[in-house]
N, C-alpha and C. Protein backbone atom coordinates (compact mmCIF):
# COMPACT_ATOMS: atom_id res chain seq x y z
N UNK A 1 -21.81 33.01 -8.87
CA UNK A 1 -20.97 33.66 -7.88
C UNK A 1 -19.51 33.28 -8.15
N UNK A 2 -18.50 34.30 -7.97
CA UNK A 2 -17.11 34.20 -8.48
C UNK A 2 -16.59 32.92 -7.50
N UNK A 3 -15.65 32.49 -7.51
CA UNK A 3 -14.84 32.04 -6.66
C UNK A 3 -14.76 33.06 -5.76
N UNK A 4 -13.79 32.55 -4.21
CA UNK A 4 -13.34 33.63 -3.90
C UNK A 4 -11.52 34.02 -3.98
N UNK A 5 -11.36 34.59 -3.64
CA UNK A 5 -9.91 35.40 -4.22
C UNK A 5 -8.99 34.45 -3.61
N UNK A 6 -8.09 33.60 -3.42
CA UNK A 6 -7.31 32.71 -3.47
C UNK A 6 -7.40 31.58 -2.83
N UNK A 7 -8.08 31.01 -2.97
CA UNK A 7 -8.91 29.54 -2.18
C UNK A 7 -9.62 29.18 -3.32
N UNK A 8 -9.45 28.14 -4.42
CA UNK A 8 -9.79 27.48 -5.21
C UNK A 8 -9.98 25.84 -4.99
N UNK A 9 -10.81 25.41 -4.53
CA UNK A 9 -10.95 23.74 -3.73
C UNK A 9 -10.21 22.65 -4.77
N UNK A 10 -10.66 23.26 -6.08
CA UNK A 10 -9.73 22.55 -7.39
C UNK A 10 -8.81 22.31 -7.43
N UNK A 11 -7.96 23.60 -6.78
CA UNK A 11 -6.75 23.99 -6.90
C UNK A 11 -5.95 23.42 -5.62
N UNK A 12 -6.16 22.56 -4.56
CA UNK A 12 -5.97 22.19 -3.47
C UNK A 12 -5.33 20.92 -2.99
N UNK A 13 -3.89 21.14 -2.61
CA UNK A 13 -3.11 19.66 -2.82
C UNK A 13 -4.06 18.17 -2.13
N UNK A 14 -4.60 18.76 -0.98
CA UNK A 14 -5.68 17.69 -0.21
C UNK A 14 -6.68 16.93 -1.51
N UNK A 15 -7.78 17.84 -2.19
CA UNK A 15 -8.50 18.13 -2.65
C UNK A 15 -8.51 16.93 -3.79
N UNK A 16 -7.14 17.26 -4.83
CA UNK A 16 -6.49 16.71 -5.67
C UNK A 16 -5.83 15.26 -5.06
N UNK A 17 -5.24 14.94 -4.34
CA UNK A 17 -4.49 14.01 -4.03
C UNK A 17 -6.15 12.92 -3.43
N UNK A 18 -7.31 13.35 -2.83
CA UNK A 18 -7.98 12.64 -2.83
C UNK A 18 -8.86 11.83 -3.90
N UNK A 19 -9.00 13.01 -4.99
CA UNK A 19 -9.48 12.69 -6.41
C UNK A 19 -8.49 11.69 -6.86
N UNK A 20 -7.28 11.84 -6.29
CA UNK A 20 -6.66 10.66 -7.41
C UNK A 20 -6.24 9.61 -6.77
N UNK A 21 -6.72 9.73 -5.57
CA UNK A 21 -6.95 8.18 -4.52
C UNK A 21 -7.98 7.75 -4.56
N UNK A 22 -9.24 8.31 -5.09
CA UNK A 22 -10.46 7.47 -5.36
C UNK A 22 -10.03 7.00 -7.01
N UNK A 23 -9.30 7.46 -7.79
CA UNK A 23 -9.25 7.42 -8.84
C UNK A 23 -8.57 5.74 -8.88
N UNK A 24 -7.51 5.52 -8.35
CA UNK A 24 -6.52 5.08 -8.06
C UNK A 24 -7.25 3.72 -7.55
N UNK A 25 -8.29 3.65 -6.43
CA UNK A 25 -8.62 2.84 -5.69
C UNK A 25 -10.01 2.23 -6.57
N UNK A 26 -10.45 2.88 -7.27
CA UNK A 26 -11.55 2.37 -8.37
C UNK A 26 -10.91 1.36 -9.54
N UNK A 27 -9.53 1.46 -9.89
CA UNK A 27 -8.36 0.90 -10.93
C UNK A 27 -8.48 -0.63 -10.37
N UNK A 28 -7.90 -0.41 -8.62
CA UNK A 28 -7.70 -1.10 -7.91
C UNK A 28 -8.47 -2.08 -7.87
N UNK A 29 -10.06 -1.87 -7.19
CA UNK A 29 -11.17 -2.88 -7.49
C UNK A 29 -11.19 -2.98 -8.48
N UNK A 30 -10.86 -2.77 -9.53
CA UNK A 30 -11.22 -3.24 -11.04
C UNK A 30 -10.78 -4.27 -11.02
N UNK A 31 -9.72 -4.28 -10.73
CA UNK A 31 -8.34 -5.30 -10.88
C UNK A 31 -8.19 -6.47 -10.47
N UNK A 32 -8.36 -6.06 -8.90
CA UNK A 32 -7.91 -6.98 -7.64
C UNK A 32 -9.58 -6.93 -6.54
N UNK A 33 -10.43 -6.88 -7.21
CA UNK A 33 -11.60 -6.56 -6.22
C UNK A 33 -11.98 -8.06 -6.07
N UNK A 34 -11.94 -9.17 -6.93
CA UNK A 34 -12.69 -10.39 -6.83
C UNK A 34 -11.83 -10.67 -5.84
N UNK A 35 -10.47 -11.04 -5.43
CA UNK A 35 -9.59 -11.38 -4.41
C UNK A 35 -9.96 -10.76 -3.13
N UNK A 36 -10.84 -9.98 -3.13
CA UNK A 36 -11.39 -9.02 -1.74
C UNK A 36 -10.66 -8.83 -0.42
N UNK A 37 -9.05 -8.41 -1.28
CA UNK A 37 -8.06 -7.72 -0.91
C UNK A 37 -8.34 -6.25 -0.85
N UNK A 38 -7.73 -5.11 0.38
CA UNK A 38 -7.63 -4.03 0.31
C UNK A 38 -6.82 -3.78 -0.15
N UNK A 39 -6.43 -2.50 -0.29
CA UNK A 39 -4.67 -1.80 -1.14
C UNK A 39 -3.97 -1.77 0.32
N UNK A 40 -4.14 -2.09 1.55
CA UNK A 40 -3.67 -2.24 2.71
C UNK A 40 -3.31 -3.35 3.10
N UNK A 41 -4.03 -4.37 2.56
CA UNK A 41 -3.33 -5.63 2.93
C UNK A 41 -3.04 -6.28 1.64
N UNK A 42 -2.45 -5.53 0.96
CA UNK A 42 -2.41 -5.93 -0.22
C UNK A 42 -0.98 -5.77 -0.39
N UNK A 43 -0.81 -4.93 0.33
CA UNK A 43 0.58 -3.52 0.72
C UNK A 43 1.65 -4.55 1.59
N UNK A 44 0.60 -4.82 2.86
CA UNK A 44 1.06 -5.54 3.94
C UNK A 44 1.83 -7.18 2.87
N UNK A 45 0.91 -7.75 2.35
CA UNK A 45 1.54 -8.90 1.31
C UNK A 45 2.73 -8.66 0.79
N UNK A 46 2.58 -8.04 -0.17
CA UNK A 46 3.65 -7.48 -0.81
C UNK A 46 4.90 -7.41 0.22
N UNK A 47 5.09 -6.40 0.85
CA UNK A 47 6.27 -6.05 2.36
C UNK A 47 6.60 -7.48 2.68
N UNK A 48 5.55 -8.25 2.90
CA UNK A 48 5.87 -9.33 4.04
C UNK A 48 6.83 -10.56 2.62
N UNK A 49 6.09 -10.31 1.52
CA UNK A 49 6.93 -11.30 0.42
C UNK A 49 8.65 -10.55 0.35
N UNK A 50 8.64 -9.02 0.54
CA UNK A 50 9.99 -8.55 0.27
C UNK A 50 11.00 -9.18 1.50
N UNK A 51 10.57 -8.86 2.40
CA UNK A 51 11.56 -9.09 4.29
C UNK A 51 11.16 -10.84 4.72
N UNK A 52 10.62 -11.62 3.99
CA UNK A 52 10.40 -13.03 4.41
C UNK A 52 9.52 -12.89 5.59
N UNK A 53 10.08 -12.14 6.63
CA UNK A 53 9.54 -12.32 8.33
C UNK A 53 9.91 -11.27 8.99
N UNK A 54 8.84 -10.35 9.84
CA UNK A 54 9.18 -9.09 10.80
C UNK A 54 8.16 -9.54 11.69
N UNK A 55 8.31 -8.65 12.96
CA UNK A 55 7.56 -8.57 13.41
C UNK A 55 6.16 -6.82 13.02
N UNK A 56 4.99 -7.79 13.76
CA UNK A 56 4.23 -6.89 12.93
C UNK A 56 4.27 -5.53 13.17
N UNK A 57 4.68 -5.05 14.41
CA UNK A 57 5.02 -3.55 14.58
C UNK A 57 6.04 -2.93 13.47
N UNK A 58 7.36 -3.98 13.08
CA UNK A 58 8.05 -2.93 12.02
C UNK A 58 7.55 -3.60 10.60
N UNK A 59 6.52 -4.38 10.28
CA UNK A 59 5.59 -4.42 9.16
C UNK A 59 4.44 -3.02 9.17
N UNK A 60 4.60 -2.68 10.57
CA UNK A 60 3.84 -1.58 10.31
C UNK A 60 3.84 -0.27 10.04
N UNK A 61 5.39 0.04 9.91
CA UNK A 61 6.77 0.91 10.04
C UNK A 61 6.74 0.72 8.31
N UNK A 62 7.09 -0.47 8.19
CA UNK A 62 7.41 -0.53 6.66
C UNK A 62 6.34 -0.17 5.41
N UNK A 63 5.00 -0.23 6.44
CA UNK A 63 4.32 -0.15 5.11
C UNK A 63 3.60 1.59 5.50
N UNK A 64 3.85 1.76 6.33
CA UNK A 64 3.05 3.34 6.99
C UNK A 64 1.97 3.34 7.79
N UNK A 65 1.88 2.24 8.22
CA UNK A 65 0.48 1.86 8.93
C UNK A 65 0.44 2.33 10.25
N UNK A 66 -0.20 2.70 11.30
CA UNK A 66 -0.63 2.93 12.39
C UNK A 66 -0.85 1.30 13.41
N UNK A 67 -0.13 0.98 14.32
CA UNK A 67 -0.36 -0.10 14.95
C UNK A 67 -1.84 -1.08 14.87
N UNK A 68 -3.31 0.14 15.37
CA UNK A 68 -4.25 -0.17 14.99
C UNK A 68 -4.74 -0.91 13.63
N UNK A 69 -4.53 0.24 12.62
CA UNK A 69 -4.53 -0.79 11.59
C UNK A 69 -4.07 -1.85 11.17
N UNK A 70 -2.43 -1.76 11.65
CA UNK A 70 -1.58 -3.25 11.08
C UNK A 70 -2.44 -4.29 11.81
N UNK A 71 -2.88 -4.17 12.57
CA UNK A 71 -3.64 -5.16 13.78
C UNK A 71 -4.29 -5.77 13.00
N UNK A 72 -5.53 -4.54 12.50
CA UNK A 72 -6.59 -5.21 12.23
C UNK A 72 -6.23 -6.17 10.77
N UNK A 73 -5.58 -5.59 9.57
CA UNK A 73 -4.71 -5.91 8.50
C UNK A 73 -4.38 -7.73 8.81
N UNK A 74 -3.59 -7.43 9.96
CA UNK A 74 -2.84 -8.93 10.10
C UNK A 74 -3.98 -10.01 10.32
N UNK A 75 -4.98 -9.29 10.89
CA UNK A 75 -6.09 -10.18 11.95
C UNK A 75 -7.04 -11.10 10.80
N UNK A 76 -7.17 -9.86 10.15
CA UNK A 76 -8.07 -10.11 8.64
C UNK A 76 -7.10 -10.96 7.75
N UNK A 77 -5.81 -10.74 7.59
CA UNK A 77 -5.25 -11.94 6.70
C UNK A 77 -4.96 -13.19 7.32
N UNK A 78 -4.53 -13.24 8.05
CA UNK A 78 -4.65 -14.55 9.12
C UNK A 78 -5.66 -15.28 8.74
N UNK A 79 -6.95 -14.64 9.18
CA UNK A 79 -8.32 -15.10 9.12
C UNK A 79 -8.63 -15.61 7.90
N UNK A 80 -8.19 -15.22 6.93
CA UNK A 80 -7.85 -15.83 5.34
C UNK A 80 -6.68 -17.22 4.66
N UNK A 81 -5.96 -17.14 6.35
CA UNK A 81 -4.97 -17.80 6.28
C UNK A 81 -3.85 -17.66 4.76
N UNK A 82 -3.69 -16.27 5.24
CA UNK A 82 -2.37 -16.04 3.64
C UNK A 82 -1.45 -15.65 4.48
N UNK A 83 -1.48 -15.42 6.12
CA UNK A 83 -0.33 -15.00 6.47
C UNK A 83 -0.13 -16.14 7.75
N UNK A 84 1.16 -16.27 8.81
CA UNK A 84 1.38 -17.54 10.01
C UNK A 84 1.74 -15.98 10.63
N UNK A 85 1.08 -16.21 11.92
CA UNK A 85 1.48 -15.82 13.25
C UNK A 85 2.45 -15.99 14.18
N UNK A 86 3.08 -15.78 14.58
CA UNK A 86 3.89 -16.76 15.92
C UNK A 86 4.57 -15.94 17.16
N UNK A 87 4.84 -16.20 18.14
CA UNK A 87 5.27 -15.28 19.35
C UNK A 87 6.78 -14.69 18.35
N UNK A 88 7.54 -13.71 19.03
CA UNK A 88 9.20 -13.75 19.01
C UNK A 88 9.49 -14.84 20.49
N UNK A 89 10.64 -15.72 19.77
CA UNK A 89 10.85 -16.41 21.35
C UNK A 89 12.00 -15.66 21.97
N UNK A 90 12.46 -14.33 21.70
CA UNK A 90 12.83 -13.44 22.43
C UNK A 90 11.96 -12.44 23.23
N UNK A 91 11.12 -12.06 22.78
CA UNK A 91 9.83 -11.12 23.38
C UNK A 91 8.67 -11.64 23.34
N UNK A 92 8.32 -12.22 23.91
CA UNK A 92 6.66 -13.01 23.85
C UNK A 92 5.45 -11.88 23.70
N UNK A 93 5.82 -10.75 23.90
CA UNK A 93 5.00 -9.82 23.74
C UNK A 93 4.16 -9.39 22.22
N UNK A 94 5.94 -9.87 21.41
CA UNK A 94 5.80 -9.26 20.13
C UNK A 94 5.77 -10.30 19.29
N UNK A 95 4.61 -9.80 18.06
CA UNK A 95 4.48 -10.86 16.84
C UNK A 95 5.14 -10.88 15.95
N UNK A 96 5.12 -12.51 15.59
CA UNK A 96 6.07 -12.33 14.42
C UNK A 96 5.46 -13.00 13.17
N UNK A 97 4.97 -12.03 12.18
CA UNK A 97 4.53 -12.61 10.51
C UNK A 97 5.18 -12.90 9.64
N UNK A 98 4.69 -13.86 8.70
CA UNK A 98 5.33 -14.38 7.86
C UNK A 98 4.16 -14.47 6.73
N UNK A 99 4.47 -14.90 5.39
CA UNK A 99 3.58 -15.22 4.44
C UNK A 99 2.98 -17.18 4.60
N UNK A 100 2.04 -17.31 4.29
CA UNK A 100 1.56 -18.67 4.24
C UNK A 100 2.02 -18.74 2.80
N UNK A 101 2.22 -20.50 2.63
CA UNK A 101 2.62 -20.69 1.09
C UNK A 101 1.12 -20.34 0.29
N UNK A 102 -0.08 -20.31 1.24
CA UNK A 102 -1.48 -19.42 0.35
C UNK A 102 -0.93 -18.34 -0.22
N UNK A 103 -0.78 -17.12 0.76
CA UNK A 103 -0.02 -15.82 0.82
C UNK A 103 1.04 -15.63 -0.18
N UNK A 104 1.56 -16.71 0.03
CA UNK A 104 3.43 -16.51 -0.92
C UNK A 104 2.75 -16.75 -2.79
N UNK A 105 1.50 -17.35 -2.58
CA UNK A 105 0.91 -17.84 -3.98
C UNK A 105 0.43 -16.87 -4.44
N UNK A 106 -0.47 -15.97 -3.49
CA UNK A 106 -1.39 -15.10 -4.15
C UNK A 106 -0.73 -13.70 -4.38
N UNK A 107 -0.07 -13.17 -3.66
CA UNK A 107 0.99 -12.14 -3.84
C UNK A 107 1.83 -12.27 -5.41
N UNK A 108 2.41 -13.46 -5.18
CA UNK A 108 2.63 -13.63 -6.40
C UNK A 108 2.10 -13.54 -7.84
N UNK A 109 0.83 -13.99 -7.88
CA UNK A 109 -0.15 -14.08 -9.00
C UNK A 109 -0.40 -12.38 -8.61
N UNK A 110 -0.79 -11.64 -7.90
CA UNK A 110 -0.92 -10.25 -7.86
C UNK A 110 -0.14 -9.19 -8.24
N UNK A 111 1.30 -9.63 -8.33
CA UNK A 111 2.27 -8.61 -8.06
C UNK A 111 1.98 -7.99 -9.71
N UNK A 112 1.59 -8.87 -10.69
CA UNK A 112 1.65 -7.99 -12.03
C UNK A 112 0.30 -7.18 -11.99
N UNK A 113 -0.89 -7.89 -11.48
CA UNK A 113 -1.88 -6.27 -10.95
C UNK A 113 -1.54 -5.30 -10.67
N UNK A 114 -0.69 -5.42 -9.80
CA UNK A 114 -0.59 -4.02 -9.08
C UNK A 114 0.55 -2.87 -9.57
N UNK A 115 1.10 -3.55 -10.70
CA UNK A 115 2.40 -2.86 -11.59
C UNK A 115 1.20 -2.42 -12.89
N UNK A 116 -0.17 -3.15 -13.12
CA UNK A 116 -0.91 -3.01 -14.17
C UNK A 116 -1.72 -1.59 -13.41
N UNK A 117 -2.06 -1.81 -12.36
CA UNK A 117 -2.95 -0.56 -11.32
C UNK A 117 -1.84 0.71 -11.69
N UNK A 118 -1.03 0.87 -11.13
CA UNK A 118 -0.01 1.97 -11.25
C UNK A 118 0.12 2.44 -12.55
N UNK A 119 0.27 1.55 -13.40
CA UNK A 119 0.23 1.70 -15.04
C UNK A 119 -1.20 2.41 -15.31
N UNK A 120 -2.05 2.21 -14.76
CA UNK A 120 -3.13 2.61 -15.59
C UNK A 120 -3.45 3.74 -14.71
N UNK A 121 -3.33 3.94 -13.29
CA UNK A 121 -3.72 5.39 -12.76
C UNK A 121 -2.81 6.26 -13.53
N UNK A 122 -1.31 6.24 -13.59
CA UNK A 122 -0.74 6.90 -14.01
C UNK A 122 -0.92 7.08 -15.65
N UNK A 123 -1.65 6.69 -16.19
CA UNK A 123 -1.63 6.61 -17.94
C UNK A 123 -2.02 8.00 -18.64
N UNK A 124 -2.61 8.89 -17.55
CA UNK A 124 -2.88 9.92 -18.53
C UNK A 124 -1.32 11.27 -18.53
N UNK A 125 -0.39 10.26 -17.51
CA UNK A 125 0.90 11.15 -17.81
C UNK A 125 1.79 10.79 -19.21
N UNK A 126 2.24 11.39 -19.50
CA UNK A 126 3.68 10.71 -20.36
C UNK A 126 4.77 10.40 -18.97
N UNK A 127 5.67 9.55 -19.87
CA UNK A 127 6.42 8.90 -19.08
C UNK A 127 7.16 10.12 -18.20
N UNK A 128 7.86 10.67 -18.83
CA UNK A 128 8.46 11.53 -17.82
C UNK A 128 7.78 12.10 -17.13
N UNK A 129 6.20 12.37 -17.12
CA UNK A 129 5.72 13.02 -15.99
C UNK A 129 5.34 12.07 -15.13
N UNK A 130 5.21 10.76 -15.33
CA UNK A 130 4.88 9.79 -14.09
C UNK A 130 6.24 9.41 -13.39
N UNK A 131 7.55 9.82 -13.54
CA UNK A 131 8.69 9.88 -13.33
C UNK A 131 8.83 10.79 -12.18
N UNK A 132 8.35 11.76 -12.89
CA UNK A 132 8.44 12.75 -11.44
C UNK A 132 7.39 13.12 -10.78
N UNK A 133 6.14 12.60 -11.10
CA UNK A 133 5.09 12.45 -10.09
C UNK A 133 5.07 11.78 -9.00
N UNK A 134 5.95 10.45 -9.46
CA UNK A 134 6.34 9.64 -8.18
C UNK A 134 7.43 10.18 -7.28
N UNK A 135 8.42 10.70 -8.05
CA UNK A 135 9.00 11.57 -7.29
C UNK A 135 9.01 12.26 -6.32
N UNK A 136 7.75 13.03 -7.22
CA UNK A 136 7.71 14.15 -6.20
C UNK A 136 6.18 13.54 -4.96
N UNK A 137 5.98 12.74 -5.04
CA UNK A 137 5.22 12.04 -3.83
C UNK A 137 5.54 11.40 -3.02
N UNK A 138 7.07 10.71 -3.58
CA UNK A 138 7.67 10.02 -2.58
C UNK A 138 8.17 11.66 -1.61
N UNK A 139 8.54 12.21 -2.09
CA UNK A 139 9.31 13.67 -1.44
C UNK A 139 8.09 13.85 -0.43
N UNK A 140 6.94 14.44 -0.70
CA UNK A 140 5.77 14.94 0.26
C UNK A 140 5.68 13.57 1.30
N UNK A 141 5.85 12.36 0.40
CA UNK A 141 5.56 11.04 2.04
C UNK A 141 7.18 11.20 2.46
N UNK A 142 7.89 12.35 2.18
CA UNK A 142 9.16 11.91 3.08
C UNK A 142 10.03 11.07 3.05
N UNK A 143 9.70 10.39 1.83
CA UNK A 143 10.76 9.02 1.79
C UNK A 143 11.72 9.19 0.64
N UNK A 144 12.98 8.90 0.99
CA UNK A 144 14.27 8.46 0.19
C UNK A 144 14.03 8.18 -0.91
N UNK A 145 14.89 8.06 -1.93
CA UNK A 145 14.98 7.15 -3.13
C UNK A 145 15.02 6.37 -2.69
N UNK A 146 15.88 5.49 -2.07
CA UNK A 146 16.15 4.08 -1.67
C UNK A 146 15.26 3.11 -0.76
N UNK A 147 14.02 3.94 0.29
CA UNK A 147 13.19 3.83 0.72
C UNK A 147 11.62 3.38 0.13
N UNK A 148 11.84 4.33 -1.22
CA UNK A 148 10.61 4.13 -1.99
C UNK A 148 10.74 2.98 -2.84
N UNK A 149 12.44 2.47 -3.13
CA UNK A 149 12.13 1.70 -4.29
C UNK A 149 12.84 -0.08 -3.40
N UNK A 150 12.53 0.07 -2.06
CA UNK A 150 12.63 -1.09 -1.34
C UNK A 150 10.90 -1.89 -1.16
């Protein structure tokens, strides 16, 4: 049976962008799976090594997360003890994260994974097309030059 006339599932930015997030996230466990890190709190590490200390609502801003998740993210690294907790002693309401010198260790030893992950999802481009692949993804997530490369 033909396709039908302009609806190709192949052909489908959703479709595609999920194929190459399983693609992407299979690299990932390759990589970084014994550390039984997600690419979410993996994300969250990373952010928290760039800004020293936020609170976790604009850790959750920074990395794209949904409150819920940063929650659970923080709850689970805590629980690993790679990240310190602590009130703001301006807002007792709101938390404030930081990296543990665990955290500040393992981020570190990671950060060339995850430049090796990117390297290798992206490998079946030539350079200039992984140039503007990122490009043009930072554009669809909406974000700046200067945004993407903070």
């Amino acid at each position: 049976m033909a396709a039908k006339e302009g609806y190709i599932l192949e052909r489908q930015a959703g479709h595609l962008l999920r194929r190459a997030h399983q693609r992407h996230s299979a690299i990932f466990q390759e990589k970084i799976g014994d550390v039984q890190l997600t690419p979410l709190q993996f994300a969250a590490l990373v952010k928290l090594r760039d800004v020293t200390e936020v609170s976790q609502n604009h850790l959750g801003r920074l990395t794209a997360m949904d409150a819920a998740t940063m929650q659970g993210v923080i709850k689970r690294l805590a629980s690993r003890n790679l990240i310190k907790r602590r009130p703001d002693p301006d807002d007792r309401r709101r938390l404030i994260v930081s990296l543990s010198s665990e955290g500040y260790e393992l981020v570190n030893t990671l950060v060339s994974s995850g430049n090796d992950i990117t390297a290798q999802t992206l490998e079946p481009l030539c350079p200039a097309e992984r140039k503007q692949f990122l490009d043009l993804l930072a554009k669809l997530a909406q974000l700046s030059s200067n945004d993407a490369s903070e």
